[in-house]
PDB file of N, CA and C in Angstrom:
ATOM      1  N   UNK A   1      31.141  75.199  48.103  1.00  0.00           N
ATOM      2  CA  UNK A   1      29.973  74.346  47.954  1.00  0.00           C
ATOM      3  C   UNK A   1      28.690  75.160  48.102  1.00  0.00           C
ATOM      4  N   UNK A   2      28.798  75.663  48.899  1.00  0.00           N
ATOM      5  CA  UNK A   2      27.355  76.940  49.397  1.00  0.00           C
ATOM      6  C   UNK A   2      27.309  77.613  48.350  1.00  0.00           C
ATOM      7  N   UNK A   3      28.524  78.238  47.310  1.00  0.00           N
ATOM      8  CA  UNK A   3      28.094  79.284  46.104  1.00  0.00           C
ATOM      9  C   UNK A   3      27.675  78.357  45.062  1.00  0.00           C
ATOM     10  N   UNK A   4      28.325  77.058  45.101  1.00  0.00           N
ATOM     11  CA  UNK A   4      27.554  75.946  44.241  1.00  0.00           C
ATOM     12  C   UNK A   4      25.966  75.878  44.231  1.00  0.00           C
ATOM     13  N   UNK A   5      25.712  75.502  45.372  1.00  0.00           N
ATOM     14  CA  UNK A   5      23.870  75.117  45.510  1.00  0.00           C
ATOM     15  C   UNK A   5      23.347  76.675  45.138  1.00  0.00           C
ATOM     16  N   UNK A   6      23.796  77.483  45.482  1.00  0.00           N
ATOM     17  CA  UNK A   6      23.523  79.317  45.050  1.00  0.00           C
ATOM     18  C   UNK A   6      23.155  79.175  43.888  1.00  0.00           C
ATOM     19  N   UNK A   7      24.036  78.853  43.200  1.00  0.00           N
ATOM     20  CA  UNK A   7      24.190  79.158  41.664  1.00  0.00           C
ATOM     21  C   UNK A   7      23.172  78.275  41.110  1.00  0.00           C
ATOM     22  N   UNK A   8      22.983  76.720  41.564  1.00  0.00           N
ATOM     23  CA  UNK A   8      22.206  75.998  41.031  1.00  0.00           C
ATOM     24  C   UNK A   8      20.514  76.466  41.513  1.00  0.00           C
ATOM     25  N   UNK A   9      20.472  76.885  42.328  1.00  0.00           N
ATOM     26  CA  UNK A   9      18.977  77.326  43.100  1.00  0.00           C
ATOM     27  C   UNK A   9      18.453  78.437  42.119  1.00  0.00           C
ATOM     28  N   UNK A  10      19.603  79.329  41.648  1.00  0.00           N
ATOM     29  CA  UNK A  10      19.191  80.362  40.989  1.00  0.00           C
ATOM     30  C   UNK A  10      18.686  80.223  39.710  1.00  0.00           C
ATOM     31  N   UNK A  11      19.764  79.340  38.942  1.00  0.00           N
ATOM     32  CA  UNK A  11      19.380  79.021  37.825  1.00  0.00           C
ATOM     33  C   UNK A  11      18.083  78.121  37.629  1.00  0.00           C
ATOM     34  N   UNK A  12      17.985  77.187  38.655  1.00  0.00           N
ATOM     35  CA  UNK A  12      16.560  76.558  38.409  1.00  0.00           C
ATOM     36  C   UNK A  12      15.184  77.624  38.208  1.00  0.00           C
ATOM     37  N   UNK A  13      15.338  78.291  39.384  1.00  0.00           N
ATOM     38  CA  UNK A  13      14.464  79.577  39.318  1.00  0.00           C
ATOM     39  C   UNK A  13      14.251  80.621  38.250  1.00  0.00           C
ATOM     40  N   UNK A  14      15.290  80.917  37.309  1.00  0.00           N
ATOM     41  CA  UNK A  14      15.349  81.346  36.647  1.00  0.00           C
ATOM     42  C   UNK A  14      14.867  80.524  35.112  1.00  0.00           C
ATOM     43  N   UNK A  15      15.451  79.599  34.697  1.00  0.00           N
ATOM     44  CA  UNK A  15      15.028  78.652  34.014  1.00  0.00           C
ATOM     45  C   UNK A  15      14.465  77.483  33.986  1.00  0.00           C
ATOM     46  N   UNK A  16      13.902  77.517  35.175  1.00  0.00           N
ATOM     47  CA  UNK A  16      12.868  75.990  35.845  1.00  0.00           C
ATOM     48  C   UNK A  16      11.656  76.436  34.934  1.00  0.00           C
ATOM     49  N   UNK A  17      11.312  77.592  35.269  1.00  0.00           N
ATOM     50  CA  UNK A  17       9.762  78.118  35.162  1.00  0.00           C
ATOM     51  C   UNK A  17       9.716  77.817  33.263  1.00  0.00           C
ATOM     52  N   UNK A  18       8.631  77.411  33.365  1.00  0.00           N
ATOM     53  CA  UNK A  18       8.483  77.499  31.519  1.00  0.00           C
ATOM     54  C   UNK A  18       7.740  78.544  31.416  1.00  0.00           C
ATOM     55  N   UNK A  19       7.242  79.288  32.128  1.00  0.00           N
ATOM     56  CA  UNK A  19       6.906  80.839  32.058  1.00  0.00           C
ATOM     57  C   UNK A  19       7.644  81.642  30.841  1.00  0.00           C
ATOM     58  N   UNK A  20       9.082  81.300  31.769  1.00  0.00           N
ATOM     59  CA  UNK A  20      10.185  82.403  31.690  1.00  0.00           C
ATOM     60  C   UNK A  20      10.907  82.318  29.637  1.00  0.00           C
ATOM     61  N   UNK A  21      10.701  80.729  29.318  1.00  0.00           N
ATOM     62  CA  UNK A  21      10.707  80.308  28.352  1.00  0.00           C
ATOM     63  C   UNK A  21       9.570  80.512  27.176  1.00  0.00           C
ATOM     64  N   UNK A  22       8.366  81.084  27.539  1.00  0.00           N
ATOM     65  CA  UNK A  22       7.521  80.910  27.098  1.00  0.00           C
ATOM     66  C   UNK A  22       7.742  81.724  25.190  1.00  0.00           C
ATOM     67  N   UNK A  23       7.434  81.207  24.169  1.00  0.00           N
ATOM     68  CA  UNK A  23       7.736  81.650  23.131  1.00  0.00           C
ATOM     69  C   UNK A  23       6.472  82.215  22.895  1.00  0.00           C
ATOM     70  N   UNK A  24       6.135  83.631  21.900  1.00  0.00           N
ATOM     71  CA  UNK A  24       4.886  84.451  21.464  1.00  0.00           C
ATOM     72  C   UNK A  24       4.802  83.594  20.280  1.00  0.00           C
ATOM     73  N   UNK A  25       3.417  82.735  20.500  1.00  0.00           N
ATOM     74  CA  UNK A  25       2.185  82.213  19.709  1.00  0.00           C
ATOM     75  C   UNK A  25       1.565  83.624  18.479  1.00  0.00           C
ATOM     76  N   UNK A  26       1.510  83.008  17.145  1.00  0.00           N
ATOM     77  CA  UNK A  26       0.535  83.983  16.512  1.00  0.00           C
ATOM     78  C   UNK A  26      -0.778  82.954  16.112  1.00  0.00           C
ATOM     79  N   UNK A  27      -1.893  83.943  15.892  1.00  0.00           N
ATOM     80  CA  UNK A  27      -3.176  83.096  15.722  1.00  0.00           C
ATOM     81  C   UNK A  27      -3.815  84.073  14.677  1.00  0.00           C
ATOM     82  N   UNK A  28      -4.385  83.187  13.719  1.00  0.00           N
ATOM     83  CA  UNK A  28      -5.342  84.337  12.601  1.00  0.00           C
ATOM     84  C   UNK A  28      -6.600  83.637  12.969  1.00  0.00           C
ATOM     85  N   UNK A  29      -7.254  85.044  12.936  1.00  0.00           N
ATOM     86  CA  UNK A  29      -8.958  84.327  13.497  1.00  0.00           C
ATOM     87  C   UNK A  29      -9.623  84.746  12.535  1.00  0.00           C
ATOM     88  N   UNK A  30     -10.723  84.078  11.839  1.00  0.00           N
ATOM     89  CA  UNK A  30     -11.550  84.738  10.688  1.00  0.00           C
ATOM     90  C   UNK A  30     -12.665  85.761  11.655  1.00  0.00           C
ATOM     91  N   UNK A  31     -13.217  86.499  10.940  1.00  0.00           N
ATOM     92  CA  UNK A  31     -14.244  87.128  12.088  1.00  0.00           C
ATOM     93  C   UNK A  31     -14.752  87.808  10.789  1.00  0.00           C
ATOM     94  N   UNK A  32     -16.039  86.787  10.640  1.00  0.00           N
ATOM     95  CA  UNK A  32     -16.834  87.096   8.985  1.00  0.00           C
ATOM     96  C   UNK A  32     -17.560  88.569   9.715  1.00  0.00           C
ATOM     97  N   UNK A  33     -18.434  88.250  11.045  1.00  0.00           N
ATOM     98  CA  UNK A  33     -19.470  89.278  11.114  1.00  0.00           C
ATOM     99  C   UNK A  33     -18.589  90.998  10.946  1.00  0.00           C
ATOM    100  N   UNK A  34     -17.757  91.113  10.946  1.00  0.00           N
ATOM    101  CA  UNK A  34     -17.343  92.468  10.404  1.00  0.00           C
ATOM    102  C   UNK A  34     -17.849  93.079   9.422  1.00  0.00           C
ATOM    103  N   UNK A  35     -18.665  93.974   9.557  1.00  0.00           N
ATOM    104  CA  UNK A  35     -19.875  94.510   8.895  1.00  0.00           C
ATOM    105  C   UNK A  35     -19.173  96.063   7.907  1.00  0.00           C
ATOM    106  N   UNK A  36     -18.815  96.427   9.065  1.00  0.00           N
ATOM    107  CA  UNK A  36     -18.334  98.011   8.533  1.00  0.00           C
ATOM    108  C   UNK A  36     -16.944  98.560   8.810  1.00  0.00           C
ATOM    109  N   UNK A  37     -16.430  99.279   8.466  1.00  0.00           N
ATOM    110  CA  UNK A  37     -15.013  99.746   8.596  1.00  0.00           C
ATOM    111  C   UNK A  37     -14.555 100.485  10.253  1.00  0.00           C
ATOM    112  N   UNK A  38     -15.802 100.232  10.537  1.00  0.00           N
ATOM    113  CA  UNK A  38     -15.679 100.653  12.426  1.00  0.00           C
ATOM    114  C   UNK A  38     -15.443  98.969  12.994  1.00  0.00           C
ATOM    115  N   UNK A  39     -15.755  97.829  12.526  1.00  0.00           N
ATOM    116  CA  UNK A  39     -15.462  96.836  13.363  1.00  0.00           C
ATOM    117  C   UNK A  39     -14.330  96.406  13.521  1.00  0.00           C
ATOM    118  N   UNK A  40     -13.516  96.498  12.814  1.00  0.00           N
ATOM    119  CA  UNK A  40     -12.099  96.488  13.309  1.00  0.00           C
ATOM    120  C   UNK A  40     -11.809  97.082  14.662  1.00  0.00           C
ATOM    121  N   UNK A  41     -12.142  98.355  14.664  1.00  0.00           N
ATOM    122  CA  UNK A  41     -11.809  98.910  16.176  1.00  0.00           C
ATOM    123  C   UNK A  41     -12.094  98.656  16.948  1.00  0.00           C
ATOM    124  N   UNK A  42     -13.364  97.700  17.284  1.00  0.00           N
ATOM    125  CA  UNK A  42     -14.086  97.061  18.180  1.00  0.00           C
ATOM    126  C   UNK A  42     -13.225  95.712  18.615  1.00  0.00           C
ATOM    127  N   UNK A  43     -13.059  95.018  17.687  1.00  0.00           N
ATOM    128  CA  UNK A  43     -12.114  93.763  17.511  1.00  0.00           C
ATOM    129  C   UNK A  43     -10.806  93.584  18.090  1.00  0.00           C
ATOM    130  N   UNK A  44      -9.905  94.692  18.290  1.00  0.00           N
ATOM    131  CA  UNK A  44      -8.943  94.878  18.109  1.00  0.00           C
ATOM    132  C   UNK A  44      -8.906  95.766  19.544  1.00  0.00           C
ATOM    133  N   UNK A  45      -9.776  96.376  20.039  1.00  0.00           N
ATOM    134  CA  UNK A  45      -9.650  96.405  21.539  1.00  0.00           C
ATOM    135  C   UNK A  45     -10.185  95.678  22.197  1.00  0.00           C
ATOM    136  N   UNK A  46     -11.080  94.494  22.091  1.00  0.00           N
ATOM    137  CA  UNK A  46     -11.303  93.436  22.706  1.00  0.00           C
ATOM    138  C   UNK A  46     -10.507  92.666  22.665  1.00  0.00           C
ATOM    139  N   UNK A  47      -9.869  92.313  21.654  1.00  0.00           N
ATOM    140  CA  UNK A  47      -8.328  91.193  21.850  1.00  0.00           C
ATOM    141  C   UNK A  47      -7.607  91.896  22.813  1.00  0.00           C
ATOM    142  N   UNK A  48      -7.361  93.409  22.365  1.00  0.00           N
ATOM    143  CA  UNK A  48      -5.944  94.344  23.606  1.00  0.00           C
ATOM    144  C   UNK A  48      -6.299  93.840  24.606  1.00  0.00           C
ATOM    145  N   UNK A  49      -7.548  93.784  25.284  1.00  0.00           N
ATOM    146  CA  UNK A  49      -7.680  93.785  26.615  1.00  0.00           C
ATOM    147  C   UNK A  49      -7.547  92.406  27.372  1.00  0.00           C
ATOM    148  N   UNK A  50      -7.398  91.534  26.554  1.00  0.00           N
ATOM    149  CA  UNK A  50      -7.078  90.137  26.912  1.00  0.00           C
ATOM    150  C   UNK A  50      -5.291  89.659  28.026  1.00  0.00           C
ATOM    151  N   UNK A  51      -5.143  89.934  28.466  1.00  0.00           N
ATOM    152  CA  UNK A  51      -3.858  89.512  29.433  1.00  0.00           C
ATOM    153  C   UNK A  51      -2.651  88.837  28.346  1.00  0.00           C
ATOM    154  N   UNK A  52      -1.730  89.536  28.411  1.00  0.00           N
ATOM    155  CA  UNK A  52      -0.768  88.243  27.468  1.00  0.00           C
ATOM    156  C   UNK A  52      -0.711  88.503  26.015  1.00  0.00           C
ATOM    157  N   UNK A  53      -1.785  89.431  25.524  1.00  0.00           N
ATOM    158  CA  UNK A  53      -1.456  89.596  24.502  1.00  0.00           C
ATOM    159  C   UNK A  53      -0.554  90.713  23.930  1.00  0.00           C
ATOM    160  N   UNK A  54       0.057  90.587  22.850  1.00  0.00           N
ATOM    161  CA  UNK A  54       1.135  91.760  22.646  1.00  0.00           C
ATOM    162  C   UNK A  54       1.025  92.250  21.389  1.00  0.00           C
ATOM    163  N   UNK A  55       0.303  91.828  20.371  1.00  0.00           N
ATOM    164  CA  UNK A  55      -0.012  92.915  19.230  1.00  0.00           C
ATOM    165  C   UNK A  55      -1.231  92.216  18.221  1.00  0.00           C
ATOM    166  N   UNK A  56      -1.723  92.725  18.046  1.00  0.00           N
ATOM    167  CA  UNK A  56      -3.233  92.835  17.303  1.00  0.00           C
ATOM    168  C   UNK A  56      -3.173  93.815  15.656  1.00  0.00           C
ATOM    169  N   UNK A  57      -3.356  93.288  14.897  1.00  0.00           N
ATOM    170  CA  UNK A  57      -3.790  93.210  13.277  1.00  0.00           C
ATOM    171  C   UNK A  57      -5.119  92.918  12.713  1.00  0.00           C
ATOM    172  N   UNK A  58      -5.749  93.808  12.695  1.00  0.00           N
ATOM    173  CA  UNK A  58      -7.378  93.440  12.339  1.00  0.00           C
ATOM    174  C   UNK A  58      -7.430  94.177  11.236  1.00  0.00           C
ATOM    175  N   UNK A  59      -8.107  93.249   9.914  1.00  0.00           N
ATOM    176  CA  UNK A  59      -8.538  93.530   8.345  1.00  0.00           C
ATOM    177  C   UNK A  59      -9.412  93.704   8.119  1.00  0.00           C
ATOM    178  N   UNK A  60     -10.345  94.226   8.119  1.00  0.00           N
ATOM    179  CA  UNK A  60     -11.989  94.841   7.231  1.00  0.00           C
ATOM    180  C   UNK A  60     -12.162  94.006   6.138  1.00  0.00           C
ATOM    181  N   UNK A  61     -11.089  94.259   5.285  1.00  0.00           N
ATOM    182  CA  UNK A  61     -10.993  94.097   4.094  1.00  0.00           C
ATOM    183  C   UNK A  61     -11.003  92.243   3.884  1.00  0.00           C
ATOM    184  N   UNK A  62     -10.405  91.416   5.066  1.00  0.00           N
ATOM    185  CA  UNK A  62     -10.267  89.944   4.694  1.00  0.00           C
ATOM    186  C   UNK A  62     -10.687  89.312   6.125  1.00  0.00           C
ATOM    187  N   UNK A  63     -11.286  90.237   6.719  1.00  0.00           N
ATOM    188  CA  UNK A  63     -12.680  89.825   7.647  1.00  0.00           C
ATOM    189  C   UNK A  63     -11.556  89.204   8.563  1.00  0.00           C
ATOM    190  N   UNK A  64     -10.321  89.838   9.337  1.00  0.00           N
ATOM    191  CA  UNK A  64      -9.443  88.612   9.873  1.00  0.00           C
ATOM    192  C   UNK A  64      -8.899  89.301  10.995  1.00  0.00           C
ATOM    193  N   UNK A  65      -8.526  89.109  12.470  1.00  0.00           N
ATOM    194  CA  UNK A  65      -7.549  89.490  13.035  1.00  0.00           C
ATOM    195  C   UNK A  65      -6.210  88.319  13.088  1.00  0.00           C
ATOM    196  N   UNK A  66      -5.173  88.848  13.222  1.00  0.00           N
ATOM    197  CA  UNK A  66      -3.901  88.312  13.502  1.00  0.00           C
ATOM    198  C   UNK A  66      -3.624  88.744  15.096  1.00  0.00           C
ATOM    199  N   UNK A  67      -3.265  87.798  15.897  1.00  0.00           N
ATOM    200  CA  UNK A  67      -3.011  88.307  17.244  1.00  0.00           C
ATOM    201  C   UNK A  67      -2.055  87.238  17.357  1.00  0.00           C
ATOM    202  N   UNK A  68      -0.611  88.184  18.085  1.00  0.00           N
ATOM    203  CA  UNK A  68       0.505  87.390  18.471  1.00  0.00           C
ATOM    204  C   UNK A  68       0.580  87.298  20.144  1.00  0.00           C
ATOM    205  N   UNK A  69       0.699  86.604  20.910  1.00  0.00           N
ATOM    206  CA  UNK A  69       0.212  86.539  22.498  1.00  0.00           C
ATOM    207  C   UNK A  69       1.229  85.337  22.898  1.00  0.00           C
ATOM    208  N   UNK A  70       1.741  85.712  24.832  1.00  0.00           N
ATOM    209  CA  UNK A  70       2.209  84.577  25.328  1.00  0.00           C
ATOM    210  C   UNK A  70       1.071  83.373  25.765  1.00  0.00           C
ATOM    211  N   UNK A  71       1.877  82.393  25.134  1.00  0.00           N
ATOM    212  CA  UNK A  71       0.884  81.604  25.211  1.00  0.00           C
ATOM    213  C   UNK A  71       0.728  80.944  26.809  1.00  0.00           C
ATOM    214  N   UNK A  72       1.521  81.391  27.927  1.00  0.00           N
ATOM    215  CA  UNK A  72       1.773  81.156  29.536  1.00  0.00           C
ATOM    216  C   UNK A  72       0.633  82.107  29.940  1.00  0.00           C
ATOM    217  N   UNK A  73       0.498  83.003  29.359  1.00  0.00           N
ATOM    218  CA  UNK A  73      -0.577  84.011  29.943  1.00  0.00           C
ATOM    219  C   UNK A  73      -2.267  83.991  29.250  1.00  0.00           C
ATOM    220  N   UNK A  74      -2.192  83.441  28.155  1.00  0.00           N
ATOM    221  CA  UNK A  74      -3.765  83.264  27.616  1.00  0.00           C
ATOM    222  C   UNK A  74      -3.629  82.282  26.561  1.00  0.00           C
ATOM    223  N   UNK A  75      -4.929  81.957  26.203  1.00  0.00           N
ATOM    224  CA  UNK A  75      -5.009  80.996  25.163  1.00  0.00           C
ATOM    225  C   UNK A  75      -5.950  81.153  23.905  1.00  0.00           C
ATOM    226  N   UNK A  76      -5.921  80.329  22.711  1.00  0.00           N
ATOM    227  CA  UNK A  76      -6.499  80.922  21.768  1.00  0.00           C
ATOM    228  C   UNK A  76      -8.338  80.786  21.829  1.00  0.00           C
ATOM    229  N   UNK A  77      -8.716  79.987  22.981  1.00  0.00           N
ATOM    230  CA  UNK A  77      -9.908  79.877  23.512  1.00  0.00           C
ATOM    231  C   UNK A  77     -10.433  81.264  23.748  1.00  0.00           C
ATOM    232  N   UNK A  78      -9.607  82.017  24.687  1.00  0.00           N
ATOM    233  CA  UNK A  78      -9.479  83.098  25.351  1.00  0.00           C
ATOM    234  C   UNK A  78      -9.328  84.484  24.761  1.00  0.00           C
ATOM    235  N   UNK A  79      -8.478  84.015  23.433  1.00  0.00           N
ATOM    236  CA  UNK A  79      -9.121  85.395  22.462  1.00  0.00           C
ATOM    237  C   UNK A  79     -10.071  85.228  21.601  1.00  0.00           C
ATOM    238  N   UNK A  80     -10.897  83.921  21.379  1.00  0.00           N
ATOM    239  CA  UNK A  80     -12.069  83.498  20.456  1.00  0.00           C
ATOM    240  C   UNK A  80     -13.266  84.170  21.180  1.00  0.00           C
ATOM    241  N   UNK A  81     -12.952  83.673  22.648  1.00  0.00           N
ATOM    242  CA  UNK A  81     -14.181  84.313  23.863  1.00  0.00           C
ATOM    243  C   UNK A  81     -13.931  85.755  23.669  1.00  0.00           C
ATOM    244  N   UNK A  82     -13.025  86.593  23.868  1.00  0.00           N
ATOM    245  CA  UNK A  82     -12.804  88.446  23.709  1.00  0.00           C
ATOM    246  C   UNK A  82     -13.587  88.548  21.850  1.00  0.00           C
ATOM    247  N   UNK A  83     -13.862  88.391  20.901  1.00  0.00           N
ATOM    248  CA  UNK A  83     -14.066  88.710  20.075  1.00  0.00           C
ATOM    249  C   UNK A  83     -15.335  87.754  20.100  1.00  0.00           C
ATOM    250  N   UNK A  84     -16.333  87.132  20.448  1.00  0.00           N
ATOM    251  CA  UNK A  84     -17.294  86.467  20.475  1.00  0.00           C
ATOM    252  C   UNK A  84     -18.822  87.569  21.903  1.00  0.00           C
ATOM    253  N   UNK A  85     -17.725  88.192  22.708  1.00  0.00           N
ATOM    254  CA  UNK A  85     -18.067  88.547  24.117  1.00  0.00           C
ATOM    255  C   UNK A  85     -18.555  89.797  23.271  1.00  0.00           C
ATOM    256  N   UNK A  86     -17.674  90.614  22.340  1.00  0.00           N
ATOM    257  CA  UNK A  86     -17.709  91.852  22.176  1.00  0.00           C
ATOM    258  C   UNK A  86     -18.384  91.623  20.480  1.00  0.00           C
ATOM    259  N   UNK A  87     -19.418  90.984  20.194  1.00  0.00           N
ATOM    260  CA  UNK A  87     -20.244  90.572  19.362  1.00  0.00           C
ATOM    261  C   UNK A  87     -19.888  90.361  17.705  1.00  0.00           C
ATOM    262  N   UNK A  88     -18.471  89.719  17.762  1.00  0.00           N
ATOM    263  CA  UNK A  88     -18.269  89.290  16.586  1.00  0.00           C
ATOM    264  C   UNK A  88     -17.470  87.682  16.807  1.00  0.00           C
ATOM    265  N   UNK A  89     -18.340  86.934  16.424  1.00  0.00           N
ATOM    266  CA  UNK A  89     -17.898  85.473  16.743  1.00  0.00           C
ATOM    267  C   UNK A  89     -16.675  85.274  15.895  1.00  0.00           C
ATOM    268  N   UNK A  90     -15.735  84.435  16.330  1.00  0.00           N
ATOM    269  CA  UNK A  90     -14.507  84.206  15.687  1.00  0.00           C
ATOM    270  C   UNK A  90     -14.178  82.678  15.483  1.00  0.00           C
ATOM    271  N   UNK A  91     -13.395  82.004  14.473  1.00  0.00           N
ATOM    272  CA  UNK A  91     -12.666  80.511  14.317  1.00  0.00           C
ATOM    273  C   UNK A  91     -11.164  80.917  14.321  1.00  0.00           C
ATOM    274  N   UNK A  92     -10.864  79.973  14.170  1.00  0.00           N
ATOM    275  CA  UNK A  92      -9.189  79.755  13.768  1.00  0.00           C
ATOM    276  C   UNK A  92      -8.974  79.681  12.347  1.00  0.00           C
ATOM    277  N   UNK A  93      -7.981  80.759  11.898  1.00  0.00           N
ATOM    278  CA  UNK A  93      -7.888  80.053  10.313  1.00  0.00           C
ATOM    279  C   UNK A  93      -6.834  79.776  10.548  1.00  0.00           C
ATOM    280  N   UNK A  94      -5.927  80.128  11.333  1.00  0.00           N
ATOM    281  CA  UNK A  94      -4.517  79.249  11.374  1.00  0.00           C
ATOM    282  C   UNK A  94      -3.621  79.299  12.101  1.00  0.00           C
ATOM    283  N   UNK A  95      -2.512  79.045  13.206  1.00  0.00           N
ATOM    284  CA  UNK A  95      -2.058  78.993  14.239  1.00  0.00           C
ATOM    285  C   UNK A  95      -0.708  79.425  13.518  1.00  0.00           C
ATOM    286  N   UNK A  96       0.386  80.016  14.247  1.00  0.00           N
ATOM    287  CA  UNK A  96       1.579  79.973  14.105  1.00  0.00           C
ATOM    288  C   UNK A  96       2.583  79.982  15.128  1.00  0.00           C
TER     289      UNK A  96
END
């Protein structure tokens, strides 16, 4: 009975948390003010530095980052603010 409640304590802990479940969110953000072929790099380490996020795709060419992120650790508020902070305002063009 004691390795019973064990087993069940563990597993809650383990799969209670929706943390632990958490699936990687992708988000495309338009980001018109991209001026020159240096703003990407700007863009694209201001998303990095955001908590939670795990890979970054920024286009010159179609004015856009793609950022895939746990969505338990940040939100798409939260990378609109990192690319707005670091002077290129951003929207949503589309969630995935």
């Amino acid at each position: 009975m004691r390795t019973l409640t064990l087993l069940l304590a563990l597993a809650l802990g383990v799969f209670g948390s929706g943390a632990s479940l958490a699936a990687p969110k992708t988000v495309a953000l338009d980001v018109p003010g991209m001026t020159c072929e240096l703003c990407p790099l700007t863009v694209r380490k201001a998303l990095q530095k955001v908590q939670g996020v795990e890979k970054v795709a920024v286009s010159y060419e179609k004015k856009e980052a793609v950022v895939t992120f746990d969505d338990a650790k940040t939100s798409v508020e939260a990378l609109v603010n990192a690319t707005r902070n670091a002077g290129y305002p951003a929207t949503v063009r589309a969630t995935r």
